[in-house]
Protein backbone atom coordinates (compact mmCIF):
# COMPACT_ATOMS: atom_id res chain seq x y z
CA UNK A 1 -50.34 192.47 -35.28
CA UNK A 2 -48.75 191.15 -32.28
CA UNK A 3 -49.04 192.41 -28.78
CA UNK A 4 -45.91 191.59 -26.90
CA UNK A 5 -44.72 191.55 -23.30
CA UNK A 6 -40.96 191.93 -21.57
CA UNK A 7 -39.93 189.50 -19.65
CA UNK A 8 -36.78 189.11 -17.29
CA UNK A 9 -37.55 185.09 -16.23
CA UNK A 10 -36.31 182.45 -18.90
CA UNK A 11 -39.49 180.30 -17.74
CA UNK A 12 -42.68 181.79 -15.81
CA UNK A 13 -45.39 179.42 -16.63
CA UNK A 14 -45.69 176.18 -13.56
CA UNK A 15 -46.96 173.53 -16.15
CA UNK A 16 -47.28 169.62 -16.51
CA UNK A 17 -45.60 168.00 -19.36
CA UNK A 18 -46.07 164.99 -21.13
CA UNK A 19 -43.58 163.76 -23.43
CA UNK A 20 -44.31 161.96 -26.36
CA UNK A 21 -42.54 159.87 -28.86
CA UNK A 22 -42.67 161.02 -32.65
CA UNK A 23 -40.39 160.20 -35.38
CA UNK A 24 -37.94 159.26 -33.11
CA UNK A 25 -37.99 162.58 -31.12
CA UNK A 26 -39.75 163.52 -27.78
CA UNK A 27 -42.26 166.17 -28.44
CA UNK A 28 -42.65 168.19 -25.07
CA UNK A 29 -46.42 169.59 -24.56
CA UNK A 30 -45.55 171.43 -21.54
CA UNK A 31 -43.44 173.45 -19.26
CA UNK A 32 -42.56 171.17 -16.67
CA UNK A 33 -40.09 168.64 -17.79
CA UNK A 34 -38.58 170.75 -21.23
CA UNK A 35 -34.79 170.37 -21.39
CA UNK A 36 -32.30 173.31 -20.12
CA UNK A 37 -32.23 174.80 -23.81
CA UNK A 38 -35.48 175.93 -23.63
CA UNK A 39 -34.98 178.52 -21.56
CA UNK A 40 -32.89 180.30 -23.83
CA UNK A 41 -34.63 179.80 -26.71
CA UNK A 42 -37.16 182.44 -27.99
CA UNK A 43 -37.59 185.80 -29.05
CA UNK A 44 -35.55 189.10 -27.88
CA UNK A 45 -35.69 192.90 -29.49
CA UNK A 46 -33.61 196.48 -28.67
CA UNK A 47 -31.34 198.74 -29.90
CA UNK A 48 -27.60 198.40 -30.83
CA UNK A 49 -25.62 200.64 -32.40
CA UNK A 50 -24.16 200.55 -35.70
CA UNK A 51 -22.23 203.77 -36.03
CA UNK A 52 -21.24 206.23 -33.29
CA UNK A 53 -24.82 208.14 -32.33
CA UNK A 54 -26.37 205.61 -34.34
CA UNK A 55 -29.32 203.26 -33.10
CA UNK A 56 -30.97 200.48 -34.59
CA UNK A 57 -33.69 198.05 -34.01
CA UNK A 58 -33.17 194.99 -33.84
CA UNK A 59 -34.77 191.47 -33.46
CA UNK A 60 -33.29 188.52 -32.64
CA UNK A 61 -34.85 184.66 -32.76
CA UNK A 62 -33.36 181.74 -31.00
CA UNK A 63 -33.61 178.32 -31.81
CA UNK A 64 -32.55 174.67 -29.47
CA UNK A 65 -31.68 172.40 -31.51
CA UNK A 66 -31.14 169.72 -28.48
CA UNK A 67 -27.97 168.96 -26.49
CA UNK A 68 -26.97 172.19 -26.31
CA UNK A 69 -26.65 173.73 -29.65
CA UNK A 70 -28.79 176.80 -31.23
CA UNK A 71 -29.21 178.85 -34.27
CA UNK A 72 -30.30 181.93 -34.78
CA UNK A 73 -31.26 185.08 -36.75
CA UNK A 74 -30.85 188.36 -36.02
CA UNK A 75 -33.37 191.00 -37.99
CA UNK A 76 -32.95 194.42 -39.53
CA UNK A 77 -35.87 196.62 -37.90
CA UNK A 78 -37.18 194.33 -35.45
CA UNK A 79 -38.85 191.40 -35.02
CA UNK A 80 -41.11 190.07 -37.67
CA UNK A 81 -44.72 191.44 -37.54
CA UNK A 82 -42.89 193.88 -35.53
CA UNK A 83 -40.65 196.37 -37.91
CA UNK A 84 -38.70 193.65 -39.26
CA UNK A 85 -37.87 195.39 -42.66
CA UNK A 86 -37.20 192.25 -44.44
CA UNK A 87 -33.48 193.15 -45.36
CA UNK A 88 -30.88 190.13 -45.70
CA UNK A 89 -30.31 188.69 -42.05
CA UNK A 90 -27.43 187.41 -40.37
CA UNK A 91 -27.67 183.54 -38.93
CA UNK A 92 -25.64 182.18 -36.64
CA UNK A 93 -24.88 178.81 -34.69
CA UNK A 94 -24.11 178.65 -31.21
CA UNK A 95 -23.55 176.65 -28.26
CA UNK A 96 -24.90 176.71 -24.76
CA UNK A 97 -21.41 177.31 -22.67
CA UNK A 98 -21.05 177.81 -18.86
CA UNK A 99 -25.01 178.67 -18.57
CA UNK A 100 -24.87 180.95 -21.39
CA UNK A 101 -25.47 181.14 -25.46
CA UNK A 102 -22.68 181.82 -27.20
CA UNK A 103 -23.03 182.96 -30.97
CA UNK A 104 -19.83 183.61 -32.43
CA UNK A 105 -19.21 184.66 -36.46
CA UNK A 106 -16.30 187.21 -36.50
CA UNK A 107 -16.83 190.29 -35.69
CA UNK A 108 -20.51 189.61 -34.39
CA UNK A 109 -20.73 188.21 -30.91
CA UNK A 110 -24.37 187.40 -29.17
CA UNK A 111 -24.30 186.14 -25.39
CA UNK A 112 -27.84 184.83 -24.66
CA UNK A 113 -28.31 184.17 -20.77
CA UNK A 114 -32.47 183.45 -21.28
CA UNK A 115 -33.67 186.99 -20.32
CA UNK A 116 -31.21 189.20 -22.19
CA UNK A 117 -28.88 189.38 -25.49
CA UNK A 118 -26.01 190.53 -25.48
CA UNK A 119 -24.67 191.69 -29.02
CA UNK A 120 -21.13 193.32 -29.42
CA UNK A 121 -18.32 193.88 -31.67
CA UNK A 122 -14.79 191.42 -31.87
CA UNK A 123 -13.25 194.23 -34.14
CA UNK A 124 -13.57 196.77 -31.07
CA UNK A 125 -12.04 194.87 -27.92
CA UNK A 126 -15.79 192.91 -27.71
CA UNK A 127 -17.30 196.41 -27.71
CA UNK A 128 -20.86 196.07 -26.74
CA UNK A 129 -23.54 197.14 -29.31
CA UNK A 130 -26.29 196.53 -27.29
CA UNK A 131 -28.69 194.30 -25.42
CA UNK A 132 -31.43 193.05 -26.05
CA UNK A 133 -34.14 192.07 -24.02
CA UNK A 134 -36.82 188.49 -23.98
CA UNK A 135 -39.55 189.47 -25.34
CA UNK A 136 -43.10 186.96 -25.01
CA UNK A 137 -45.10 188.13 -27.73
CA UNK A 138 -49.44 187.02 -28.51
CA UNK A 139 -51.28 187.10 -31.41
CA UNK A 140 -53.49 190.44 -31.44
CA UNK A 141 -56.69 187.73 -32.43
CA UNK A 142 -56.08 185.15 -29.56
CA UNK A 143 -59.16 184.78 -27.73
CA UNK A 144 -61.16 186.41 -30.25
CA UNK A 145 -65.09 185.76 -29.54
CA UNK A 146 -67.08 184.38 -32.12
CA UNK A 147 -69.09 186.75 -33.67
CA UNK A 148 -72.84 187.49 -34.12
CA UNK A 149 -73.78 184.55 -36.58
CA UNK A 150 -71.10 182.15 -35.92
CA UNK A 151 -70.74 178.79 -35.13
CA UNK A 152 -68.70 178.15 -32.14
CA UNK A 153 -66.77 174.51 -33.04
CA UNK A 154 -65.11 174.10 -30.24
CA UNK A 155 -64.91 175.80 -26.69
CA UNK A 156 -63.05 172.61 -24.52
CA UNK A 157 -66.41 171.37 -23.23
CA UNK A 158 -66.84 169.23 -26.16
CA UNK A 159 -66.44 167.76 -29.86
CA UNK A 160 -69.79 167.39 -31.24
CA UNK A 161 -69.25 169.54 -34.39
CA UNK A 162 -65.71 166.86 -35.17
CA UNK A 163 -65.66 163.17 -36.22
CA UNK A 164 -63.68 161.06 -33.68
CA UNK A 165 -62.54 164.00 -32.50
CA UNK A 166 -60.53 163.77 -28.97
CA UNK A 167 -60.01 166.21 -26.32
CA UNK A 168 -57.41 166.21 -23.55
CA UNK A 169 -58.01 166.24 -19.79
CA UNK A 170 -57.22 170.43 -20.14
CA UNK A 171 -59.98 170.80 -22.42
CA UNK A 172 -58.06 170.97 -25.94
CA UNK A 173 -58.58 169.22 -29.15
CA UNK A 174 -56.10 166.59 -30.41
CA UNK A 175 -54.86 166.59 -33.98
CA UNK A 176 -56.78 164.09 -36.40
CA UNK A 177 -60.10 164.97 -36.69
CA UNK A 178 -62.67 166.51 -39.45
CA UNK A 179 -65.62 168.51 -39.17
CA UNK A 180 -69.02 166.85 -39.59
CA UNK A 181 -70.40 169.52 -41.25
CA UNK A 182 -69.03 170.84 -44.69
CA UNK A 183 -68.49 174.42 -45.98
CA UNK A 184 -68.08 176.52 -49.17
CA UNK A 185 -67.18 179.83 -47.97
CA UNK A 186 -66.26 180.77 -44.89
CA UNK A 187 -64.06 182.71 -42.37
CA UNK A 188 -62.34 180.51 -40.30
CA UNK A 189 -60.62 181.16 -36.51
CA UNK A 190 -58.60 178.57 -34.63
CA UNK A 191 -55.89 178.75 -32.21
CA UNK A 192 -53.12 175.90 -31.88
CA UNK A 193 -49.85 175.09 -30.07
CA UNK A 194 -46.86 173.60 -31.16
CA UNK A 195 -45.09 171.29 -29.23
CA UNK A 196 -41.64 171.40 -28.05
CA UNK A 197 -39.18 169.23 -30.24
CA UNK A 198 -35.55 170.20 -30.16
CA UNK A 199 -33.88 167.02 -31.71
CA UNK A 200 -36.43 166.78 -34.60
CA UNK A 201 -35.36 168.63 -37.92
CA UNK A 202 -37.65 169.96 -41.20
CA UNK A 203 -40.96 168.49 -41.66
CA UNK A 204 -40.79 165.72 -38.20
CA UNK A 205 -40.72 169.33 -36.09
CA UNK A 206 -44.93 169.60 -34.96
CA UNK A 207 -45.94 168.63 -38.18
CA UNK A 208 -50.01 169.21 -38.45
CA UNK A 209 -52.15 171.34 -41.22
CA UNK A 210 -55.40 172.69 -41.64
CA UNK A 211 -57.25 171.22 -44.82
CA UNK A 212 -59.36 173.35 -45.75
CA UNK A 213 -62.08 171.39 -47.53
CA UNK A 214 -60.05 168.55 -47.28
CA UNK A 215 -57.79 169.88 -50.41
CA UNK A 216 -55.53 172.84 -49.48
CA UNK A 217 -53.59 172.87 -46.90
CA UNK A 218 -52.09 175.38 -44.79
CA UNK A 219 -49.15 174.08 -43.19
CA UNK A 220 -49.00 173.84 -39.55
CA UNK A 221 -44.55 173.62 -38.53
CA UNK A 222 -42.35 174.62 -35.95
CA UNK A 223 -40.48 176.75 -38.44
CA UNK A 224 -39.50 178.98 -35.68
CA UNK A 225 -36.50 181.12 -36.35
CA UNK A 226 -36.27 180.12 -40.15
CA UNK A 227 -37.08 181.57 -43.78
CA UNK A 228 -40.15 180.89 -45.08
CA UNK A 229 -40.34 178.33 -47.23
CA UNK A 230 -42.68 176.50 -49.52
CA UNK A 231 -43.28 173.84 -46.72
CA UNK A 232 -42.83 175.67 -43.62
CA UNK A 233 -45.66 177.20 -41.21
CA UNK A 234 -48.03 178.99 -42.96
CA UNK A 235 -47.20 177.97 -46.58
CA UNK A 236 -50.27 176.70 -48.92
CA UNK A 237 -48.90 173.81 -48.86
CA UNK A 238 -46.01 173.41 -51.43
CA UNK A 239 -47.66 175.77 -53.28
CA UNK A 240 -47.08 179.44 -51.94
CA UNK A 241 -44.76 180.17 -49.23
CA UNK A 242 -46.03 182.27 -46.71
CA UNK A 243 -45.36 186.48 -47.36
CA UNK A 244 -43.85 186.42 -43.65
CA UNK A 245 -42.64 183.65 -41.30
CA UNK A 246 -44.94 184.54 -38.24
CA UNK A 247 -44.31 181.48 -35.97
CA UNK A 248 -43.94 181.79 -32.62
CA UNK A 249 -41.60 179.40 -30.17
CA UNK A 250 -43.05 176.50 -29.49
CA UNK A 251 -45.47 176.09 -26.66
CA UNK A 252 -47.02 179.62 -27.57
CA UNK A 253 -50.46 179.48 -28.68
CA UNK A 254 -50.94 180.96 -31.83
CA UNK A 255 -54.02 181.63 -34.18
CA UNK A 256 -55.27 181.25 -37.89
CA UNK A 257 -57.71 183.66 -39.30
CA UNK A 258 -58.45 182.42 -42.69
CA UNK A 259 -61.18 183.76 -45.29
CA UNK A 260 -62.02 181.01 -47.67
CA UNK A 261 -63.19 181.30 -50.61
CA UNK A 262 -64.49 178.11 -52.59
CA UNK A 263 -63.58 177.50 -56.50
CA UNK A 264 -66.52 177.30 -58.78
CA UNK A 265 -67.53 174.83 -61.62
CA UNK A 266 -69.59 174.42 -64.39
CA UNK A 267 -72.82 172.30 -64.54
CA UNK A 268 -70.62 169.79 -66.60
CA UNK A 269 -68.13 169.79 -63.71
CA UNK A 270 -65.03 171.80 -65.37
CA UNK A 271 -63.69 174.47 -63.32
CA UNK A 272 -64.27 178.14 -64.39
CA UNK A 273 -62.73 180.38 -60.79
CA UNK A 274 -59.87 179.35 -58.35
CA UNK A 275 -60.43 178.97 -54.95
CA UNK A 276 -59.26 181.92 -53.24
CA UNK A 277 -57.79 182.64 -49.61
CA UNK A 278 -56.60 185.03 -46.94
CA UNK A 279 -54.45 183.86 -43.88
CA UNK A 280 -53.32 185.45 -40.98
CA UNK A 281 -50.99 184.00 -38.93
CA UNK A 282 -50.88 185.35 -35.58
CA UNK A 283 -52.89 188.49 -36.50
CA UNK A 284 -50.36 189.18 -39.46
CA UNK A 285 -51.23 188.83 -43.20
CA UNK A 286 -49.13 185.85 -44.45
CA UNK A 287 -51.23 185.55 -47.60
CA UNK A 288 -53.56 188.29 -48.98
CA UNK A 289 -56.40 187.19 -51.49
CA UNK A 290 -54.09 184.47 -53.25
CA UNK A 291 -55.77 181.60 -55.87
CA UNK A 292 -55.01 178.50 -55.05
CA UNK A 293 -54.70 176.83 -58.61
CA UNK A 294 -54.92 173.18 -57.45
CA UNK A 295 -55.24 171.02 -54.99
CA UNK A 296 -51.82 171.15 -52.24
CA UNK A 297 -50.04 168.02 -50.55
CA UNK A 298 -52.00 165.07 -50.14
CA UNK A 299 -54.95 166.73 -50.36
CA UNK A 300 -58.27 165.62 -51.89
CA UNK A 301 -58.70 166.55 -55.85
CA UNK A 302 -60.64 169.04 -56.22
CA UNK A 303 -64.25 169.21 -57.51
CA UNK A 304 -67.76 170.63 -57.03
CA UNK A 305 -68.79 168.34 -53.84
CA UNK A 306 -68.12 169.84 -50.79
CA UNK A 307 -65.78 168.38 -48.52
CA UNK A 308 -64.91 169.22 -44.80
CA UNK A 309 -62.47 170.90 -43.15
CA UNK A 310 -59.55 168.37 -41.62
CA UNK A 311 -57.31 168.77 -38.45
CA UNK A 312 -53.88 166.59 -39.89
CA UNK A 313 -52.92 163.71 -38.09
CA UNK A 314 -48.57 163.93 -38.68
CA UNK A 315 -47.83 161.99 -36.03
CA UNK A 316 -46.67 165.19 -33.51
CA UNK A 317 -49.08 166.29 -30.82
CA UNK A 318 -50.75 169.47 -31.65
CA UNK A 319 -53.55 171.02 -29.95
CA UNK A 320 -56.33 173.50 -30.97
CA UNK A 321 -58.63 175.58 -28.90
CA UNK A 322 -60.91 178.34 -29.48
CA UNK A 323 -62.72 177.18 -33.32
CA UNK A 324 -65.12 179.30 -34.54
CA UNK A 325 -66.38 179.60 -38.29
CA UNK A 326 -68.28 181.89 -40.07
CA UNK A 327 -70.43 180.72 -42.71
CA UNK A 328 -70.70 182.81 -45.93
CA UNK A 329 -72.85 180.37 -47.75
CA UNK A 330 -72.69 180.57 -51.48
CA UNK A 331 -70.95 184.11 -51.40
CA UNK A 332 -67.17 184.32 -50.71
CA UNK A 333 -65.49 186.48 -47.92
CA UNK A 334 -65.05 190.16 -48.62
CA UNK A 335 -61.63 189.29 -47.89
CA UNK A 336 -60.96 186.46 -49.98
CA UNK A 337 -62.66 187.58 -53.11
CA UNK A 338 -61.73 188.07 -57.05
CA UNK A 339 -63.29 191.64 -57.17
CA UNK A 340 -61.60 192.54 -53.69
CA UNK A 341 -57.62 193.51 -54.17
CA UNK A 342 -57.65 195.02 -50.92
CA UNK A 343 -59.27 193.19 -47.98
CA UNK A 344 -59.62 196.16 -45.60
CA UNK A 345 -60.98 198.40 -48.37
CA UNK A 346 -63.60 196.08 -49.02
CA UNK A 347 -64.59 195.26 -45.35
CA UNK A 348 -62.46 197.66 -43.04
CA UNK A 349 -64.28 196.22 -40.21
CA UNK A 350 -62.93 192.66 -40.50
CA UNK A 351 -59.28 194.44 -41.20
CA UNK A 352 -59.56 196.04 -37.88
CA UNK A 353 -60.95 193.41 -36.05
CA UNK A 354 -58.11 191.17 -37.44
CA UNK A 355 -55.26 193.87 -37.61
């Protein structure tokens, strides 16, 4: 779950920026020095109306896509995570035009001006549906503390627990590092940011993932505003897209909460149980007590050693904060294992921690 704030500003947060060549296009880390398009770009939610005396909710996500052109998608119920009831949705390209968004695909219209939608109806003399309000949504886990029996991995005052791991001057972790210690089952929380890249396209957008012992992945994109695909933000890598595309806009922190549940072998090596896992992405369930079958991506093969868990180096800067694990030893997660259909029947107070 999500907790969300309105906003009226297009921008309200004075940071530095550093930008950074990858693939060809900048990546933007902060606030400060991010083109004109990002202000428009983001999330927005309200009511239009459909029929006379009828209301609907609606969600609507914006995309840059650098030098003044957008895309977006406008959702059935809300936002996703939100009420988004997962009905066919509308997308539309637009272009930024005398300091405003214009999406145009007869009869739809959307004005965008960075704090407030605008949706009406060409059929009707532009008759105005509705508007729709910026809306700056957090993940219902970010912050969460590490609990009783967890190891904290990283807190910004250091990187003891990573190999070659980096941090910045603001106390985050840079992407390309691995744990030194290794894992079998565990519960996993991490928080990351994306960086802002409005010229890259597909898999050169904040490309990172989490490898969880060094085998599966789960994708870390900037697949705001899209479908969920097989390769895009929260996707087992190539495997299993993602129930839900829960990304946020860039340069919103977001979080992973992932119960992981190791596969099992034989004495003569041969695999007898899947590994098993439960993401949520941004507080949301993206993938509920799934088996992973085989290895994902360019990840290690699998096997009985233990392995440890690996940050992706992709060439974007992405940064984590906030790492905290929870080691289950040689028993899996109640939420990430075979006898356990139903995560917060089998440990409700995980579910409502997490939900």
């Amino acid at each position: 779950m999500l907790r969300s704030v309105m906003t009226f500003c297009a921008v309200g947060l004075g940071l530095t920026l550093t930008a950074v060549a990858a693939d060809k296009a900048p990546a933007m880390l902060e606030l400060s020095e991010v083109d004109a398009d990002f202000a428009y770009q983001g999330e927005y939610s309200g009511l239009i109306t459909t029929a006379p005396s009828k209301w609907e909710e609606v969600g609507l996500q914006v995309v840059a896509l650098g030098n003044g052109e957008f895309s977006a998608m406008l959702h059935s119920g809300g936002l996703p995570g939100a009420g988004y009831d997962r009905r066919e949705h509308p997308k539309y390209n637009g272009r930024l035009e005398g300091g405003r968004v214009v999406f145009a695909s007869y009869p739809t219209r959307i004005v965008v001006d960075g704090s407030s939608a605008v949706v009406s109806d060409d059929r009707f003399s532009s008759l105005e549906q509705g508007r729709l309000n910026k809306v700056v949504r957090s993940s219902s886990t970010m912050g969460a503390p590490a609990p009783y029996g967890a190891t904290v991995l990283f807190n910004g005052t250091g990187t003891e627990h990573f190999e070659n791991g980096q941090m910045t001057p603001e106390g985050w972790l840079r992407e390309g590092t691995k744990l030194k210690n290794k894992y079998r089952n565990y519960t996993l929380h991490l928080e990351f940011r994306l960086p802002y890249m409005p010229e890259a396209r597909d898999q050169g957008r904040s490309n990172s993932g989490v490898y969880l012992q060094s085998r599966y992945e789960v994708q870390i994109l900037d697949s705001f505003g899209l479908d969920p695909v097989y390769n895009n933000c929260g996707a087992l890598y190539k495997q299993r897209t993602a129930d839900l595309n829960m990304c946020l806009p860039p340069l919103s922190w977001q979080t992973y909460d992932i119960d992981f549940a190791a596969p099992r072998f034989d004495a003569a090596g041969n695999k007898t149980q899947n590994a098993r896992i439960t993401v949520r992405h941004n507080g949301v369930p993206i993938h509920n007590n799934v088996e992973l079958t085989a290895k994902t991506g360019g990840g290690a093969q699998e096997g009985p050693n233990l392995l440890p868990i690996r940050l992706q180096n992709h060439r974007n800067p992405i940064r984590f904060r906030n790492i905290w694990i929870v080691d289950h030893g040689d028993n899996p997660p109640p939420n990430a294992s075979p006898g356990c259909p139903n995560p917060c029947n089998c440990c409700p107070l995980v579910c409502e921690r997490l939900n």
